[in-house]
N, C-alpha and C. Protein backbone atom coordinates (compact mmCIF):
# COMPACT_ATOMS: atom_id res chain seq x y z
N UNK A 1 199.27 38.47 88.69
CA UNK A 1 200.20 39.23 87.89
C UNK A 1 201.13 39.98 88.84
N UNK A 2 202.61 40.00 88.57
CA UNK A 2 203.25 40.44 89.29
C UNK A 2 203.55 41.82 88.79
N UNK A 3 203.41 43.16 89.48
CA UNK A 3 203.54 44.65 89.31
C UNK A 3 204.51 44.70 90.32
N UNK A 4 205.84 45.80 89.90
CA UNK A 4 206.87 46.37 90.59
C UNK A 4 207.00 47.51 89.96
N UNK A 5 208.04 48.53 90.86
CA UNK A 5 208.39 49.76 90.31
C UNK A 5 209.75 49.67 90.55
N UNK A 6 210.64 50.06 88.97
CA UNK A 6 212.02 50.11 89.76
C UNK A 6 212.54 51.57 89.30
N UNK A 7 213.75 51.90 90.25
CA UNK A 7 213.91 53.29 89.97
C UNK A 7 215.38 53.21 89.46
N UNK A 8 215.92 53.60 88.24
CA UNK A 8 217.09 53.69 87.67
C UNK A 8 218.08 54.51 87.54
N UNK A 9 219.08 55.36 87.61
CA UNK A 9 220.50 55.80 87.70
C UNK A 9 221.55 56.03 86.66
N UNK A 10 221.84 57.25 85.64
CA UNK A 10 222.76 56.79 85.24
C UNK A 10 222.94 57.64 84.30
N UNK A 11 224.05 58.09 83.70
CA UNK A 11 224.19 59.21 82.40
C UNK A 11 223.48 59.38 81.75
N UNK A 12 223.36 57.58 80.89
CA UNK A 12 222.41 57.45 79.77
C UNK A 12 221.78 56.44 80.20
N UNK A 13 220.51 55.90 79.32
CA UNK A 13 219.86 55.26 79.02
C UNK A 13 220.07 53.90 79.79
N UNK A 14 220.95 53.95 78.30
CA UNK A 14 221.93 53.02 78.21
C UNK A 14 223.18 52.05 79.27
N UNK A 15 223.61 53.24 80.06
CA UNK A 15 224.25 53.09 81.08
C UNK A 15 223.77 53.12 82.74
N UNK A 16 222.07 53.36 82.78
CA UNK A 16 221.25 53.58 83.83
C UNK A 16 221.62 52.09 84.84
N UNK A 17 221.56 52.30 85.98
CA UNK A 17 221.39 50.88 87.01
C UNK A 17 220.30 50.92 87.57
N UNK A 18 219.62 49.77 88.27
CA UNK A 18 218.44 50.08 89.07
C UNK A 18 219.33 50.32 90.34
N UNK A 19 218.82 51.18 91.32
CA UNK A 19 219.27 52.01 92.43
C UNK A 19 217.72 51.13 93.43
N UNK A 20 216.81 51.21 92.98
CA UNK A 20 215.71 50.44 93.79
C UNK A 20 214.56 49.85 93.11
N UNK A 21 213.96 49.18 93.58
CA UNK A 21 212.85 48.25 93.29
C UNK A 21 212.07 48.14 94.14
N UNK A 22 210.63 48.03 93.92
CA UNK A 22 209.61 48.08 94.75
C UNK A 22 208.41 46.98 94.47
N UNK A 23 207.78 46.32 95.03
CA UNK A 23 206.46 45.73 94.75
C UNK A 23 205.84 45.95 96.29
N UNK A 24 205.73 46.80 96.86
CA UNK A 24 204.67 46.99 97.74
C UNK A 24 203.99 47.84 97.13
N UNK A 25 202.66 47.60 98.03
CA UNK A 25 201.51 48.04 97.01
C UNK A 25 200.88 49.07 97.10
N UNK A 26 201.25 49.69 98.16
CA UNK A 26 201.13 51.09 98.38
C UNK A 26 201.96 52.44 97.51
N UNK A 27 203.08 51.64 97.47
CA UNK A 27 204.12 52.03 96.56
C UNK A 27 203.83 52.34 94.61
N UNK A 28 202.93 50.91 94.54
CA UNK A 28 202.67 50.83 93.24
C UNK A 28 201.62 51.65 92.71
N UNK A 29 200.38 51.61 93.72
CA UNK A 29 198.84 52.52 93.73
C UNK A 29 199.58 53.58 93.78
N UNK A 30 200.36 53.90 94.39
CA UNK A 30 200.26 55.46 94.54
C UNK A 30 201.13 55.87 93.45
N UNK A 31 202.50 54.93 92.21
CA UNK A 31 202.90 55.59 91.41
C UNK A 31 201.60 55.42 90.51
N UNK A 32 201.16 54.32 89.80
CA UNK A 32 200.09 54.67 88.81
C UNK A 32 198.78 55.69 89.55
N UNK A 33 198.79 56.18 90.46
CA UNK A 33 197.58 57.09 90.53
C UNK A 33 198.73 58.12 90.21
N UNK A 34 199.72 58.60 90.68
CA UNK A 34 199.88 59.87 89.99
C UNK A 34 200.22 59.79 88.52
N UNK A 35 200.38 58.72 87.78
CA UNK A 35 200.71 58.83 86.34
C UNK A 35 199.46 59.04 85.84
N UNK A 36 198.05 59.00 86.75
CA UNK A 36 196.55 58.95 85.83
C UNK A 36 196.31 60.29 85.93
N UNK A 37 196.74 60.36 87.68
CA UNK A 37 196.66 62.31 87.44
C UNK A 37 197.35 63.09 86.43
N UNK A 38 198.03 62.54 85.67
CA UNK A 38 198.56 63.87 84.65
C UNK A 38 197.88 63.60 83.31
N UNK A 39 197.20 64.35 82.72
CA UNK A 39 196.47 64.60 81.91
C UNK A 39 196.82 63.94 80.19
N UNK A 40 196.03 63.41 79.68
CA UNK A 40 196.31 62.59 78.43
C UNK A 40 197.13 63.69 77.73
N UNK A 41 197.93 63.27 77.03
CA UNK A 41 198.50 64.27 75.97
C UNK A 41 197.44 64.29 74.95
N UNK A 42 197.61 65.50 73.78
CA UNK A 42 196.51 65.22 72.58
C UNK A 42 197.32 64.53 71.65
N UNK A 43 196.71 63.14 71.06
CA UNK A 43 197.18 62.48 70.50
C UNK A 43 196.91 63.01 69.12
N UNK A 44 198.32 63.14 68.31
CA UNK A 44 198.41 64.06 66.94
C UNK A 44 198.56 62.94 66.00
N UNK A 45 199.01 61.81 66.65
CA UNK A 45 199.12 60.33 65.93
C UNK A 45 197.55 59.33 65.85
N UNK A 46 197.12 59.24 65.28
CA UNK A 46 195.67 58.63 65.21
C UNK A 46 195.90 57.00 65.47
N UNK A 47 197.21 56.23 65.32
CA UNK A 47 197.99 55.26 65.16
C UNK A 47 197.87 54.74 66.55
N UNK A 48 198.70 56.23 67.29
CA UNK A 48 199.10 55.65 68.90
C UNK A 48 197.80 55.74 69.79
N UNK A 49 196.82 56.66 69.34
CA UNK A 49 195.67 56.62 70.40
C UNK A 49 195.33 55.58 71.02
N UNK A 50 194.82 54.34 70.56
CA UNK A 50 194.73 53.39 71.26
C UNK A 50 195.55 52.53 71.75
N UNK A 51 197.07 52.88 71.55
CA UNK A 51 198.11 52.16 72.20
C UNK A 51 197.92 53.45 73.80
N UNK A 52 197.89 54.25 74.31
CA UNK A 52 197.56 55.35 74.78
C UNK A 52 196.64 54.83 75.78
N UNK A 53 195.17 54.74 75.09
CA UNK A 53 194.12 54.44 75.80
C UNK A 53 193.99 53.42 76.85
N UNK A 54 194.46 52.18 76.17
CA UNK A 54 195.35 50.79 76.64
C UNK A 54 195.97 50.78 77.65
N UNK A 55 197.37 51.99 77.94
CA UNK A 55 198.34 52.41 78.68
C UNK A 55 197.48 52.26 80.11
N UNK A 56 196.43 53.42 79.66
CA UNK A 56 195.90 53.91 81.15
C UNK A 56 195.02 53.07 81.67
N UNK A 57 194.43 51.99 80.79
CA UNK A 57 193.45 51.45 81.53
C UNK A 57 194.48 50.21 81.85
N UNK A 58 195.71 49.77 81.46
CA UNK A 58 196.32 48.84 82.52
C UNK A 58 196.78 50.16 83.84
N UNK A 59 197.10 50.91 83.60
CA UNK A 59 197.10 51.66 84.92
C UNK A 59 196.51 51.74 85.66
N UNK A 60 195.13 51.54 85.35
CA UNK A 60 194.14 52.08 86.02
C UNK A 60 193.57 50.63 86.92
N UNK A 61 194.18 49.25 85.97
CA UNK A 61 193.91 47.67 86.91
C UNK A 61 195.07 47.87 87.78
N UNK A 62 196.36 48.53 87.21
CA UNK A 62 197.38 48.19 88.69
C UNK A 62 196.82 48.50 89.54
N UNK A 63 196.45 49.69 89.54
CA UNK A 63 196.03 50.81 90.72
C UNK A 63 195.12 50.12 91.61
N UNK A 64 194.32 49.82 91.04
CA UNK A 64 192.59 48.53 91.52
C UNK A 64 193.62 47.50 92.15
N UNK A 65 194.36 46.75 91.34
CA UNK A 65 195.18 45.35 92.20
C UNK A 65 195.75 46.06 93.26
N UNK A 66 197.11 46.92 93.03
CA UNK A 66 197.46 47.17 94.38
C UNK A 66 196.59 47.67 95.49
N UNK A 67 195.86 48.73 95.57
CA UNK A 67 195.15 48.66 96.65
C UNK A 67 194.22 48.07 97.14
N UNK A 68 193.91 46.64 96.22
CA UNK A 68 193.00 45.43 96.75
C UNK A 68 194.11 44.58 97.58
N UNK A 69 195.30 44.91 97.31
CA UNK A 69 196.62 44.31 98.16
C UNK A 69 197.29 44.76 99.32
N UNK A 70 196.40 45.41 99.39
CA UNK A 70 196.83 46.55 100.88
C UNK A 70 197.67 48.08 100.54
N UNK A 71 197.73 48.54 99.50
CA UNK A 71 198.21 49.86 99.10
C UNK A 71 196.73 50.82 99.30
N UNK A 72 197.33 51.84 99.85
CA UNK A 72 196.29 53.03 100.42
C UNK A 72 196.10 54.30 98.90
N UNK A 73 194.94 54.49 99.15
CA UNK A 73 194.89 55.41 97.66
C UNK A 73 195.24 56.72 98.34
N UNK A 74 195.75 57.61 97.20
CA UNK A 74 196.08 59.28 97.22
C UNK A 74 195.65 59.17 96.51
C-alpha cells in the first residue's frame, strides 16, 4: 500500500496547491504518531464513532508500515 503526505497552499480549499509531498517513512510515522497523540474527540454523533475508531486504527497500521520501512518513531 502506498502512504504519502502532501502539504497544501492556498486561500481556500478550493484554490489550495500542493507546495510538497512526501512518502518517506520517517516523514509518514512521525505525521500519524502525532495525529494519535491528540486525543479522540467525544463523539456526540453515535453514527461517526466507528467511522472515528477506523480512522485511528488505519493510523495506527501507517505508523507500524512506515517504521517497518525505515521511519524512526517519536
Amino acid at each position: 500500500m502506498t502512504t504519502f503526505i502532501a502539504l497544501y497552499r492556498g486561500p481556500t480549499v478550493a484554490d489550495a496547491e500542493v507546495v510538497g509531498l512526501s512518502a518517506d517513512p520517517e516523514i509518514v510515522a512521525d505525521f500519524a504518531s502525532r495525529l494519535l497523540r491528540r486525543p479522540a474527540p467525544p463523539e456526540e454523533d453515535p453514527m461517526l464513532a466507528p467511522k472515528h475508531r477506523a480512522a485511528r486504527r488505519i493510523l495506527r497500521l501507517i505508523r507500524t508500515e512506515a517504521l517497518a520501512a525505515g521511519g524512526e518513531s517519536r
